[in-house]
PDB file of N, CA and C in Angstrom:
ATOM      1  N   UNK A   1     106.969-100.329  68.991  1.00  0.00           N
ATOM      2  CA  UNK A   1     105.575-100.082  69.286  1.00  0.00           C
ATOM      3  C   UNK A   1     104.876 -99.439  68.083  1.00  0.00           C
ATOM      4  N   UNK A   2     105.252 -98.570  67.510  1.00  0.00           N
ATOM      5  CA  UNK A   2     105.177 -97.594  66.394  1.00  0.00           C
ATOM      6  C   UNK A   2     104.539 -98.610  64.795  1.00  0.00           C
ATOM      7  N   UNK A   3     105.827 -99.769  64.849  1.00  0.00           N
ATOM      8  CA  UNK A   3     105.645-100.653  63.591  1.00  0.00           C
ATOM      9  C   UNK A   3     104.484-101.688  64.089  1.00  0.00           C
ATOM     10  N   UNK A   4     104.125-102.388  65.601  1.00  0.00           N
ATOM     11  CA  UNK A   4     103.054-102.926  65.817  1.00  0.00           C
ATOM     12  C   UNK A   4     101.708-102.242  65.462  1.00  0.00           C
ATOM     13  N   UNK A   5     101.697-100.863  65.475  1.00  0.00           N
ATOM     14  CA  UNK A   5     100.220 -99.743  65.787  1.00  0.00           C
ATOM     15  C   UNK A   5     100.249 -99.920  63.823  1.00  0.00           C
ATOM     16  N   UNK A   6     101.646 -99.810  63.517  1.00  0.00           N
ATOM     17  CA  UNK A   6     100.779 -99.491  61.916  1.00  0.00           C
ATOM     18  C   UNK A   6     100.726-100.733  60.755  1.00  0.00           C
ATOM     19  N   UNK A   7     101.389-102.112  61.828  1.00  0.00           N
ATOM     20  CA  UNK A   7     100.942-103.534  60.687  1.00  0.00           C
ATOM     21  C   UNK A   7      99.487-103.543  61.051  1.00  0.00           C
ATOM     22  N   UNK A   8      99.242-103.336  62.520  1.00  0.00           N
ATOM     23  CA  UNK A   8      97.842-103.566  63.046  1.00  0.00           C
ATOM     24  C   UNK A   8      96.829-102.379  62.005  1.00  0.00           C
ATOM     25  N   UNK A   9      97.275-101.575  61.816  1.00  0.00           N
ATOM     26  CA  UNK A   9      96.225-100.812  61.350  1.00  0.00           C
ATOM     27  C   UNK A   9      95.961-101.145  59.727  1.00  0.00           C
ATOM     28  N   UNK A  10      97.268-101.506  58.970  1.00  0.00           N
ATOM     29  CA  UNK A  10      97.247-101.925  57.905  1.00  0.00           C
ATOM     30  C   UNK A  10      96.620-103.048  57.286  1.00  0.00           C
ATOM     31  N   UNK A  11      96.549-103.783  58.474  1.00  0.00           N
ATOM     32  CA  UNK A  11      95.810-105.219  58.462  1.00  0.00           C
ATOM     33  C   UNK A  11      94.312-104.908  58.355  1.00  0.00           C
ATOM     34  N   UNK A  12      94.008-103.951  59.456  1.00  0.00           N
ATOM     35  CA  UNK A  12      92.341-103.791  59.257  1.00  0.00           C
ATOM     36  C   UNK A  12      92.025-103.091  57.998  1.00  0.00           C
ATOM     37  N   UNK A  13      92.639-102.117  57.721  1.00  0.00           N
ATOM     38  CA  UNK A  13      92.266-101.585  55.985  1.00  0.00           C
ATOM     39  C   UNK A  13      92.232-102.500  55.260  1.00  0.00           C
ATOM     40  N   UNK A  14      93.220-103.667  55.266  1.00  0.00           N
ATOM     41  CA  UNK A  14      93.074-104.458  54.461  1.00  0.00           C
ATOM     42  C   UNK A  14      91.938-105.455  54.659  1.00  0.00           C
ATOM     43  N   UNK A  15      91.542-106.037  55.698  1.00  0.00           N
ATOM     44  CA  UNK A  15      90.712-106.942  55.927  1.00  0.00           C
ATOM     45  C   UNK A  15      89.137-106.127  55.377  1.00  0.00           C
ATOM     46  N   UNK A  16      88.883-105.185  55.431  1.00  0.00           N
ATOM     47  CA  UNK A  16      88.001-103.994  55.193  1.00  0.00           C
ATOM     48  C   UNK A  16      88.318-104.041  53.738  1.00  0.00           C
ATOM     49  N   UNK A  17      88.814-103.924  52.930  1.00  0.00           N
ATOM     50  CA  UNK A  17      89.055-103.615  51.706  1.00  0.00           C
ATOM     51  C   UNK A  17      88.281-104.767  51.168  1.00  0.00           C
ATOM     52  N   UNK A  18      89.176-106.057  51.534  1.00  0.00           N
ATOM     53  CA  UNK A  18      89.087-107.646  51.028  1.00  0.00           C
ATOM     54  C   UNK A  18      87.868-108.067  51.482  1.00  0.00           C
ATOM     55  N   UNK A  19      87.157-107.657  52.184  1.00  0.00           N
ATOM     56  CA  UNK A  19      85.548-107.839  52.702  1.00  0.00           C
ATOM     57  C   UNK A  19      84.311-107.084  52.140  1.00  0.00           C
ATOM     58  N   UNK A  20      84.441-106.004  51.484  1.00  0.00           N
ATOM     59  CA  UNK A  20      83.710-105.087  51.064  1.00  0.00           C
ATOM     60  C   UNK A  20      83.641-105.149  49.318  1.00  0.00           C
ATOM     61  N   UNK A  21      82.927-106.409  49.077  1.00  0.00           N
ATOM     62  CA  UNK A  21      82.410-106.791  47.929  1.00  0.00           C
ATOM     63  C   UNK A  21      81.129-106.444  47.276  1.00  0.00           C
ATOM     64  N   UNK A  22      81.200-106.333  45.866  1.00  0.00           N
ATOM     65  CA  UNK A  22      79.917-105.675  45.218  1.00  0.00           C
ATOM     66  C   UNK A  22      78.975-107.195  45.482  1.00  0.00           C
ATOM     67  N   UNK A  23      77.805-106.849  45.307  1.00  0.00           N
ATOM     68  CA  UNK A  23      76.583-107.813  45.252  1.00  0.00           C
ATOM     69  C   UNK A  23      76.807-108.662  43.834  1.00  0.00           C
ATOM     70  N   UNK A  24      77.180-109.868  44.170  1.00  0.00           N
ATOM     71  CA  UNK A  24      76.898-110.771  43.080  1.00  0.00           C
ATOM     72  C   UNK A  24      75.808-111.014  42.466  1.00  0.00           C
ATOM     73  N   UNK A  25      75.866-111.166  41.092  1.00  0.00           N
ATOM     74  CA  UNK A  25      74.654-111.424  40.395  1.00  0.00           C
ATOM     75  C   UNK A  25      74.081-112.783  40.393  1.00  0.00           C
ATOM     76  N   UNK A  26      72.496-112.668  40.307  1.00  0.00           N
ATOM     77  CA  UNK A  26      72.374-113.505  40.309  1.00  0.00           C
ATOM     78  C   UNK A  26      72.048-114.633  39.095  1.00  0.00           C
ATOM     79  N   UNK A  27      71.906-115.237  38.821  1.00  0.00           N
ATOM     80  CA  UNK A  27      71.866-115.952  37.492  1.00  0.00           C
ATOM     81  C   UNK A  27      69.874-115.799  37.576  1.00  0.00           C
ATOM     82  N   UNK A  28      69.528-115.295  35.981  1.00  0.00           N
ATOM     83  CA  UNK A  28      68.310-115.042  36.170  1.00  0.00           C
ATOM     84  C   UNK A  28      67.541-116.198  35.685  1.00  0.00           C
ATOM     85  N   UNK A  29      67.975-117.287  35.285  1.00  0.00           N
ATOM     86  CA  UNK A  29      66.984-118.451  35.000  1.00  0.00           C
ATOM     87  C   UNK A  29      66.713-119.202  36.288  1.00  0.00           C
ATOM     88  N   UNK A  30      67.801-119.120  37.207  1.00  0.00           N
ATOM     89  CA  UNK A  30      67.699-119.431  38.299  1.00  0.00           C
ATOM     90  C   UNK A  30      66.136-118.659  39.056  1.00  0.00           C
ATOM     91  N   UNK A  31      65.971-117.313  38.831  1.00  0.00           N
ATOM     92  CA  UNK A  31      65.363-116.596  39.556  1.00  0.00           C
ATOM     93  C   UNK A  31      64.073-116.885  38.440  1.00  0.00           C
ATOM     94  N   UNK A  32      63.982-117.014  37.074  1.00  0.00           N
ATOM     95  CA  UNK A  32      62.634-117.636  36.710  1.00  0.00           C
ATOM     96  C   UNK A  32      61.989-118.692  37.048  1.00  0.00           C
ATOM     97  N   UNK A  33      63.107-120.086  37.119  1.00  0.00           N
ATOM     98  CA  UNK A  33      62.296-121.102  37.882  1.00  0.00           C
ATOM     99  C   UNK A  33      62.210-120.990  39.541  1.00  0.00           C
ATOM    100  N   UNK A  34      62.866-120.013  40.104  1.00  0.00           N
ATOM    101  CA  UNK A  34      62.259-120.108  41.658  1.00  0.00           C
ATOM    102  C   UNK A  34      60.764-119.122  41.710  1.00  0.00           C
ATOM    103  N   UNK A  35      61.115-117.976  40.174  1.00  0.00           N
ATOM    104  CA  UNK A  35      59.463-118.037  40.587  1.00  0.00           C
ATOM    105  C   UNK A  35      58.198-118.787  39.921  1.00  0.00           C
ATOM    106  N   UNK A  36      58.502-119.873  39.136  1.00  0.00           N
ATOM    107  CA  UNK A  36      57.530-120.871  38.283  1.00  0.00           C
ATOM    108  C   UNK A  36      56.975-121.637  39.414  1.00  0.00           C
ATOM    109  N   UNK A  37      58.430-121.958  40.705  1.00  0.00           N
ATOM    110  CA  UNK A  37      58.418-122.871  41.366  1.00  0.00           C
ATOM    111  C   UNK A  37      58.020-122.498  42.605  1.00  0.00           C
ATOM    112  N   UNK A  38      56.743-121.766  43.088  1.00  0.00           N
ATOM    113  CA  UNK A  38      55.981-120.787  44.388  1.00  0.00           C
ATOM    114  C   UNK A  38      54.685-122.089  44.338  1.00  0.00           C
ATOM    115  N   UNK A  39      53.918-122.267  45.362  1.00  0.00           N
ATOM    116  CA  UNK A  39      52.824-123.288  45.800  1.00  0.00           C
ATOM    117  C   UNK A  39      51.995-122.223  45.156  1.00  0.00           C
ATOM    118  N   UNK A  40      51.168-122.888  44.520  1.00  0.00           N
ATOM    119  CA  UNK A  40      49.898-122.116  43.732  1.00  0.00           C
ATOM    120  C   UNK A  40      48.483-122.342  44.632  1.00  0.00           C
ATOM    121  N   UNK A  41      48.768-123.127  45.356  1.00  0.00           N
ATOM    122  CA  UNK A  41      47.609-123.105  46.557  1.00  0.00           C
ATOM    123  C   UNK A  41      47.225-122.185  47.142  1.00  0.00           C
ATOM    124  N   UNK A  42      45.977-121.725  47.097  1.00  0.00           N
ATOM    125  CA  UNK A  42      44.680-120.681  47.704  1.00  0.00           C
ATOM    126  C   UNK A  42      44.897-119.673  46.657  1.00  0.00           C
ATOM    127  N   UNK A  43      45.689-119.683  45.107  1.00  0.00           N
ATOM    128  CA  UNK A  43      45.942-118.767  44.490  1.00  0.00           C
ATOM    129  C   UNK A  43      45.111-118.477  43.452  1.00  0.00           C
ATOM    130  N   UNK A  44      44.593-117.852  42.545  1.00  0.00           N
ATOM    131  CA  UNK A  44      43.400-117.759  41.469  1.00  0.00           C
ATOM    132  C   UNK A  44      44.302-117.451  40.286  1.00  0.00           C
ATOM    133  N   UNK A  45      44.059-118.146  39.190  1.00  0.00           N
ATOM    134  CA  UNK A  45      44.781-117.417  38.326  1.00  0.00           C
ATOM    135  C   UNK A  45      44.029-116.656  37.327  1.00  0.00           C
ATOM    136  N   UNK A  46      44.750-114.990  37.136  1.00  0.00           N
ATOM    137  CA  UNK A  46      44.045-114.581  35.806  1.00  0.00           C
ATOM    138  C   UNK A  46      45.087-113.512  35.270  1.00  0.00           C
ATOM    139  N   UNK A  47      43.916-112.681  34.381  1.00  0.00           N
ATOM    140  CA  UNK A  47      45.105-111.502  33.405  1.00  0.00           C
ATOM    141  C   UNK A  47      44.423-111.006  33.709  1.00  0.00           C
ATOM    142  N   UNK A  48      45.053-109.609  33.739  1.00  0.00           N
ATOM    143  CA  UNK A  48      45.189-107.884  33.903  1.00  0.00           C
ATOM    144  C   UNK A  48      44.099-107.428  32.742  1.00  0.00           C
ATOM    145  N   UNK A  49      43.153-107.032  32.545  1.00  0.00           N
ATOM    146  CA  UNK A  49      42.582-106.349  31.442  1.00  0.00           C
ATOM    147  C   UNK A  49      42.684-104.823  31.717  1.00  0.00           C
ATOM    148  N   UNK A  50      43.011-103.768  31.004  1.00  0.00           N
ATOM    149  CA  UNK A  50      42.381-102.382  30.812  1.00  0.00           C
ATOM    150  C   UNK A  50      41.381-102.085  30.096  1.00  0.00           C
ATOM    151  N   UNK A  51      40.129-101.151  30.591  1.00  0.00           N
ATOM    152  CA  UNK A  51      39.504-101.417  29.243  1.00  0.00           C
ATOM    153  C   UNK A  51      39.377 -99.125  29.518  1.00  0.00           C
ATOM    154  N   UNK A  52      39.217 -98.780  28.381  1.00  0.00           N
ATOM    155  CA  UNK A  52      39.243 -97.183  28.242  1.00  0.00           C
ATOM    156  C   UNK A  52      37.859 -96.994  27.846  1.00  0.00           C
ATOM    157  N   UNK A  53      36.806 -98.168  28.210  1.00  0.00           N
ATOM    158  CA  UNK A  53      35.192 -97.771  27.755  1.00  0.00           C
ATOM    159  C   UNK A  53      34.508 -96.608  28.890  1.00  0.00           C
ATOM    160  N   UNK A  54      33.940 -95.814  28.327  1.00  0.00           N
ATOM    161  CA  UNK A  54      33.127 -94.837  29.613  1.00  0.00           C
ATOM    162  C   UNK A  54      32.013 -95.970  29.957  1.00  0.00           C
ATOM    163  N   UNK A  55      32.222 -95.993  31.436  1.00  0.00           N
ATOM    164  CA  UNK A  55      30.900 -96.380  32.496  1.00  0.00           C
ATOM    165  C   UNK A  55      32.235 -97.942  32.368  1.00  0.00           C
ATOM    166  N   UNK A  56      32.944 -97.991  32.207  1.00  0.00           N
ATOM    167  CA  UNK A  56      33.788 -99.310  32.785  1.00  0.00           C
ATOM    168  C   UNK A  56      34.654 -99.414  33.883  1.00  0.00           C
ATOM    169  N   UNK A  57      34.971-100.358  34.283  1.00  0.00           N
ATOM    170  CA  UNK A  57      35.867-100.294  35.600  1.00  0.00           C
ATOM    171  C   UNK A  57      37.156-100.305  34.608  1.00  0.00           C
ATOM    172  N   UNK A  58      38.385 -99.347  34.497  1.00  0.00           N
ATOM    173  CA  UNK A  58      39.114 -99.289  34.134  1.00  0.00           C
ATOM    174  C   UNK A  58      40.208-100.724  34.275  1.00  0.00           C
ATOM    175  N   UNK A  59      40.749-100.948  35.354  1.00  0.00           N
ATOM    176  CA  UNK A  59      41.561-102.443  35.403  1.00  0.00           C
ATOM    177  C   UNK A  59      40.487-103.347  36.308  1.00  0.00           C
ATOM    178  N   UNK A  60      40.960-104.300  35.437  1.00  0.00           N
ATOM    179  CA  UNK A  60      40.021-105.347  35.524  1.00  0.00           C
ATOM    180  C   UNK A  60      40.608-106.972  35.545  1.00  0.00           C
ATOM    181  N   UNK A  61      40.477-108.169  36.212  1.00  0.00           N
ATOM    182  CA  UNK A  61      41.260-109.427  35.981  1.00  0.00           C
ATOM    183  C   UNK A  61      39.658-110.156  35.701  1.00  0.00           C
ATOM    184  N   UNK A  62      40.557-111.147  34.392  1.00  0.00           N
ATOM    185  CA  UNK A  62      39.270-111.727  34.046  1.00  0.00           C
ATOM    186  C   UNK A  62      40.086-113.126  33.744  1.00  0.00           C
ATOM    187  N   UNK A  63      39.017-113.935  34.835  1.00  0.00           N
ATOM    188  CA  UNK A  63      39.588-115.508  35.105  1.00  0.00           C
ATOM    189  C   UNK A  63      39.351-116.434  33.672  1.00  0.00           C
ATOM    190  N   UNK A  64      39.718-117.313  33.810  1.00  0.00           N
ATOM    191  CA  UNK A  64      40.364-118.748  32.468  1.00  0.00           C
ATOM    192  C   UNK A  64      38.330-118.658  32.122  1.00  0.00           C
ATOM    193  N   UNK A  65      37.317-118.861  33.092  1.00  0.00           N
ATOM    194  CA  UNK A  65      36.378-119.164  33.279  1.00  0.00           C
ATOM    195  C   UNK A  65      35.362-117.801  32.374  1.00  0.00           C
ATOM    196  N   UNK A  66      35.779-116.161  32.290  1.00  0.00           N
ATOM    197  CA  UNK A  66      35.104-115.933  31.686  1.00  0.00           C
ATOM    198  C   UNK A  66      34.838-114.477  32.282  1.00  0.00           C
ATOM    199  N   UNK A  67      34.375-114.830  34.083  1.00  0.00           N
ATOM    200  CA  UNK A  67      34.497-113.800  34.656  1.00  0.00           C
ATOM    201  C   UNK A  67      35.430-112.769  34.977  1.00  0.00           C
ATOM    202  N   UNK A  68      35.163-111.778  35.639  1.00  0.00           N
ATOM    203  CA  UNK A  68      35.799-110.432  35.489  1.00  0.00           C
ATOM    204  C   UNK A  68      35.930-110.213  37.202  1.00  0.00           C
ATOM    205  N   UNK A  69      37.102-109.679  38.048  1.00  0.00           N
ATOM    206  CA  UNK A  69      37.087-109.215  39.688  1.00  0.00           C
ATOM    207  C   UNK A  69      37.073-107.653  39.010  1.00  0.00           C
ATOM    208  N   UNK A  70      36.835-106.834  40.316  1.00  0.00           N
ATOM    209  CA  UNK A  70      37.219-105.487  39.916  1.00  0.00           C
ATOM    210  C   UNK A  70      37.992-105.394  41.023  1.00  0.00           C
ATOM    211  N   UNK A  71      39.423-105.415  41.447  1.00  0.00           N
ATOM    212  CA  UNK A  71      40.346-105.287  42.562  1.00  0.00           C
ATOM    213  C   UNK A  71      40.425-103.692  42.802  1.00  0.00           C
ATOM    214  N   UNK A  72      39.821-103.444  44.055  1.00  0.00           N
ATOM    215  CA  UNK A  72      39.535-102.638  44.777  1.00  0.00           C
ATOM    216  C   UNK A  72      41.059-101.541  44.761  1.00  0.00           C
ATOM    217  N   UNK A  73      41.976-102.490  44.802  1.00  0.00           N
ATOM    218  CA  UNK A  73      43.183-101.639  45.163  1.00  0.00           C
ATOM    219  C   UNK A  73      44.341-102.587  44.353  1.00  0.00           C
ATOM    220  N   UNK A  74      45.121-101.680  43.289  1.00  0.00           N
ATOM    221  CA  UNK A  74      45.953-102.453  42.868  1.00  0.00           C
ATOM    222  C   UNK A  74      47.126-102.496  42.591  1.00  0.00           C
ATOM    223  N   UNK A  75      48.153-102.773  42.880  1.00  0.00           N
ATOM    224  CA  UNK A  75      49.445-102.251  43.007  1.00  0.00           C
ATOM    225  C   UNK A  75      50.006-101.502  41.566  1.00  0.00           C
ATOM    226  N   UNK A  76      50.662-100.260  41.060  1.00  0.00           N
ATOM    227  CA  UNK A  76      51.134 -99.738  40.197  1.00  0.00           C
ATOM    228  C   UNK A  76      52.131-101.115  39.165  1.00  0.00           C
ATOM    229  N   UNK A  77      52.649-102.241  39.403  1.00  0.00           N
ATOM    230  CA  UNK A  77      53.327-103.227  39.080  1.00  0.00           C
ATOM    231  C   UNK A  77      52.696-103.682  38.340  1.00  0.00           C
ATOM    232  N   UNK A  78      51.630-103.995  38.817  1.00  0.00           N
ATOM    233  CA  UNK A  78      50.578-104.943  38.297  1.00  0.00           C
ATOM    234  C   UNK A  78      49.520-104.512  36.831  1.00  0.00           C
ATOM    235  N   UNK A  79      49.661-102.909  37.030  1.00  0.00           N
ATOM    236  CA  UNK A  79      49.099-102.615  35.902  1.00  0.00           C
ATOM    237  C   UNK A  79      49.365-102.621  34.878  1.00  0.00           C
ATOM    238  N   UNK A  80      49.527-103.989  33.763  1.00  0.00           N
ATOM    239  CA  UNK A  80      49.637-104.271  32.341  1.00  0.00           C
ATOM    240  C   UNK A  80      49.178-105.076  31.799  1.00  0.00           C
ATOM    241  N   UNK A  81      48.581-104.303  30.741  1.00  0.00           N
ATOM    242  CA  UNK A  81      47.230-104.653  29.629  1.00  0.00           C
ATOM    243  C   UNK A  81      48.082-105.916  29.520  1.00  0.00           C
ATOM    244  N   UNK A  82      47.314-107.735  29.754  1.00  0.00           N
ATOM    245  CA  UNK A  82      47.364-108.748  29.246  1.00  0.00           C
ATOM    246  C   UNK A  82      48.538-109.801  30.192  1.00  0.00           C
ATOM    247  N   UNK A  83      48.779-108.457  31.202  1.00  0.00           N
ATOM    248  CA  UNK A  83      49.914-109.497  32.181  1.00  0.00           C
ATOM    249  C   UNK A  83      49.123-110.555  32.804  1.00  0.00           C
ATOM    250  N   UNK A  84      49.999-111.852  33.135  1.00  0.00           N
ATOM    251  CA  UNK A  84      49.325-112.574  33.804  1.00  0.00           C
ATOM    252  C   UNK A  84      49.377-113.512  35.171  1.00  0.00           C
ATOM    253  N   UNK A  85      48.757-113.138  36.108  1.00  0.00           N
ATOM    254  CA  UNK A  85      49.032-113.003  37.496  1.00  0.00           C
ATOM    255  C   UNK A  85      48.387-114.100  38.393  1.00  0.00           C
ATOM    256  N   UNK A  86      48.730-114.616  39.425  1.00  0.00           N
ATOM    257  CA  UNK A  86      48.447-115.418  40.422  1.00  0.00           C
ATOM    258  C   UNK A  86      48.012-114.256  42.000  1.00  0.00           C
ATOM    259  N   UNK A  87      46.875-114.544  42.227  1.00  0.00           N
ATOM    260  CA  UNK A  87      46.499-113.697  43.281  1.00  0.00           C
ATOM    261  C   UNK A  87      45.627-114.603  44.033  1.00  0.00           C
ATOM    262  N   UNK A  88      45.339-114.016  45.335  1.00  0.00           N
ATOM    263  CA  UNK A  88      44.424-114.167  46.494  1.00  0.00           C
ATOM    264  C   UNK A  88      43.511-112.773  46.697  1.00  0.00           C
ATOM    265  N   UNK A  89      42.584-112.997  46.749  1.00  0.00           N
ATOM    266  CA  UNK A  89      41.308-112.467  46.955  1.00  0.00           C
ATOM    267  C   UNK A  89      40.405-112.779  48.360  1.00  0.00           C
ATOM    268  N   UNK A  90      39.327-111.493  48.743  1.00  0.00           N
ATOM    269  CA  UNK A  90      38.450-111.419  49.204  1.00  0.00           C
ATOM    270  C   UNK A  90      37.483-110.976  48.765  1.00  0.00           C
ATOM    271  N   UNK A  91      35.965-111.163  48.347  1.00  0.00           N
ATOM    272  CA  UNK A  91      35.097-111.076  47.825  1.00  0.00           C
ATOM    273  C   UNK A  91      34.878-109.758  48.672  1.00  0.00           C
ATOM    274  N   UNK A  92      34.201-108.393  48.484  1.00  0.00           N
ATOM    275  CA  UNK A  92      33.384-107.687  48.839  1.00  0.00           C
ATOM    276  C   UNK A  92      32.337-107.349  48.717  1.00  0.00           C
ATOM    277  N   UNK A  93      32.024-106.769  49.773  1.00  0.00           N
ATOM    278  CA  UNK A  93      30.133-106.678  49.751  1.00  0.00           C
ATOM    279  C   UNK A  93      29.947-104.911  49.634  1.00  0.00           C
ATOM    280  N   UNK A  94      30.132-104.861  48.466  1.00  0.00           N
ATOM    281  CA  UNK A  94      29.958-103.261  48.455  1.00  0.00           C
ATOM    282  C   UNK A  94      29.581-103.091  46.812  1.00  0.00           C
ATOM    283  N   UNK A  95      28.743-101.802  46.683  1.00  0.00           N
ATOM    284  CA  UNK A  95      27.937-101.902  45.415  1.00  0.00           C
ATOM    285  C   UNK A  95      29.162-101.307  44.200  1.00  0.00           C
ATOM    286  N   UNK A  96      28.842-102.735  42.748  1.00  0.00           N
ATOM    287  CA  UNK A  96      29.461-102.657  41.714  1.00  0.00           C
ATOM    288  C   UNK A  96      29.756-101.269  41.038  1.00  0.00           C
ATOM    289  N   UNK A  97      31.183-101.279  40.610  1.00  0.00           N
ATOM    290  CA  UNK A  97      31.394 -99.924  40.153  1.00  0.00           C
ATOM    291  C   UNK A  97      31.453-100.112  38.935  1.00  0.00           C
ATOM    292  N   UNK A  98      31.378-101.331  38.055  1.00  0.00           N
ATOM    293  CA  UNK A  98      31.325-101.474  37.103  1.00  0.00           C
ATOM    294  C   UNK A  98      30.221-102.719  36.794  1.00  0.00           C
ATOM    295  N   UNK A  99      29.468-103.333  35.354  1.00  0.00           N
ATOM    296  CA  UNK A  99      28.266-104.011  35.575  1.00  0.00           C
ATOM    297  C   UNK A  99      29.062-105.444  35.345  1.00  0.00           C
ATOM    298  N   UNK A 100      30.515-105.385  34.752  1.00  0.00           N
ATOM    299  CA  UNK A 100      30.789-106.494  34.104  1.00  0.00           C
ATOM    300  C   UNK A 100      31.827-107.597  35.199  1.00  0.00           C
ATOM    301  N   UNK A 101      31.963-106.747  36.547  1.00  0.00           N
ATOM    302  CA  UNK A 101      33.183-106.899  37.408  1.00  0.00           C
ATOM    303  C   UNK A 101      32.182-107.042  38.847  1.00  0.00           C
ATOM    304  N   UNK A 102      33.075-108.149  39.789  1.00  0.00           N
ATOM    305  CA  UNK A 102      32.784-108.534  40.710  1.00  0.00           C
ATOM    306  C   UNK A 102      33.668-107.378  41.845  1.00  0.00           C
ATOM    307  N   UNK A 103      33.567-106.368  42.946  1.00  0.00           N
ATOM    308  CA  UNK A 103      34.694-106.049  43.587  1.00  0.00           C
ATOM    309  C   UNK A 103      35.500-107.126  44.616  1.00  0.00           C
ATOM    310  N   UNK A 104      36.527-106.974  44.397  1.00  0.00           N
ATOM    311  CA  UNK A 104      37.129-107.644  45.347  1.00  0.00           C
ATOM    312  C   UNK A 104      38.635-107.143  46.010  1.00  0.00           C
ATOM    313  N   UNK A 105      39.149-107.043  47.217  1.00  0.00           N
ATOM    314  CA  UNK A 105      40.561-107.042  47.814  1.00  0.00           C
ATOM    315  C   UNK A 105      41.128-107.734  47.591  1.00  0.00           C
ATOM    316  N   UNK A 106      42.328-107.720  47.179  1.00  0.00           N
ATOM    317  CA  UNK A 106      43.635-107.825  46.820  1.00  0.00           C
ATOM    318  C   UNK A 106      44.401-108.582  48.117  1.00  0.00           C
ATOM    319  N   UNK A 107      44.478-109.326  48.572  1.00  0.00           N
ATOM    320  CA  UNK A 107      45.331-109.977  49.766  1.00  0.00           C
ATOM    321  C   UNK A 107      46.961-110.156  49.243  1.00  0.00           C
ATOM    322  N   UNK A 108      47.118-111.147  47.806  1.00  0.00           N
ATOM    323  CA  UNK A 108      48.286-111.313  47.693  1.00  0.00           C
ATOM    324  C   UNK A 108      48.411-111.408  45.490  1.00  0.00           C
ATOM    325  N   UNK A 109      49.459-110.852  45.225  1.00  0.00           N
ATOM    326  CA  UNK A 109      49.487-110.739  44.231  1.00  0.00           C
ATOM    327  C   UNK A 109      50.826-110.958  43.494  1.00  0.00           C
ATOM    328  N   UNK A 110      51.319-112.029  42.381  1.00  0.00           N
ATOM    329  CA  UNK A 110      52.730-112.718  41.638  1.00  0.00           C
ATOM    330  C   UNK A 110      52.119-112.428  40.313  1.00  0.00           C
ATOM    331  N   UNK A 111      53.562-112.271  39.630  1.00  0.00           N
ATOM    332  CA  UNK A 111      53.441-112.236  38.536  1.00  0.00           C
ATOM    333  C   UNK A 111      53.235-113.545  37.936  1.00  0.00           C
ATOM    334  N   UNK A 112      52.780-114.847  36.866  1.00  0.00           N
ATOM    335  CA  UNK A 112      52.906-115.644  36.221  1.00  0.00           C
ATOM    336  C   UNK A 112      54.313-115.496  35.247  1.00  0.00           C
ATOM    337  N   UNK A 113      54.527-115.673  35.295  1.00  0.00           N
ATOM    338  CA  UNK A 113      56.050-116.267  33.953  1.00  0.00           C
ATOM    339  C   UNK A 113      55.624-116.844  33.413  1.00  0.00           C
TER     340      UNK A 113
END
């Protein structure tokens, strides 16, 4: 009885041992083209501007086209001078905090690669 209680117990340490694997890596080109490869539909594309002028909206995205959003709220990630990002927007109706920037919410926000 004694040698059944301790193959049995030896077995589960072991099965526990042999199961309790570190997180495999993942291959990161893999993880660049799954994110090249996201539906760009309902998405806007632009770059991150900072600008350090007094009376400016400090971060700022300014589209292929010229214009400027002023995103109301913006994730700490996202803040870098010249990064360039795929987002969703909502236009707001609330008065400009800056003259050169449209405000707008932030719905959804990717980095570009």
């Amino acid at each position: 009885m004694r040698t059944r209680l301790y193959i049995t117990g030896m077995s589960l340490v072991a099965i526990i041992a042999f199961s309790c694997r570190g997180q495999e890596a993942v291959a990161t080109e893999d993880t660049k083209t799954a994110l090249m490869d996201f539906d760009t539909t309902g998405y806007t594309s632009g770059t991150i501007v900072q600008s350090k002028a007094e009376g400016d909206c400090e971060w700022t995205i300014k589209l292929e086209d010229g214009r400027h959003f002023d995103p109301m709220t913006i994730d700490k990630d996202f803040m870098k001078d010249g990064a360039s990002v795929w987002f969703k927007y909502t236009p707001q109706r609330r008065m400009n905090r800056c003259d050169k920037a449209s405000p707008i919410g932030i719905t959804e926000m990717k980095m570009n690669m």
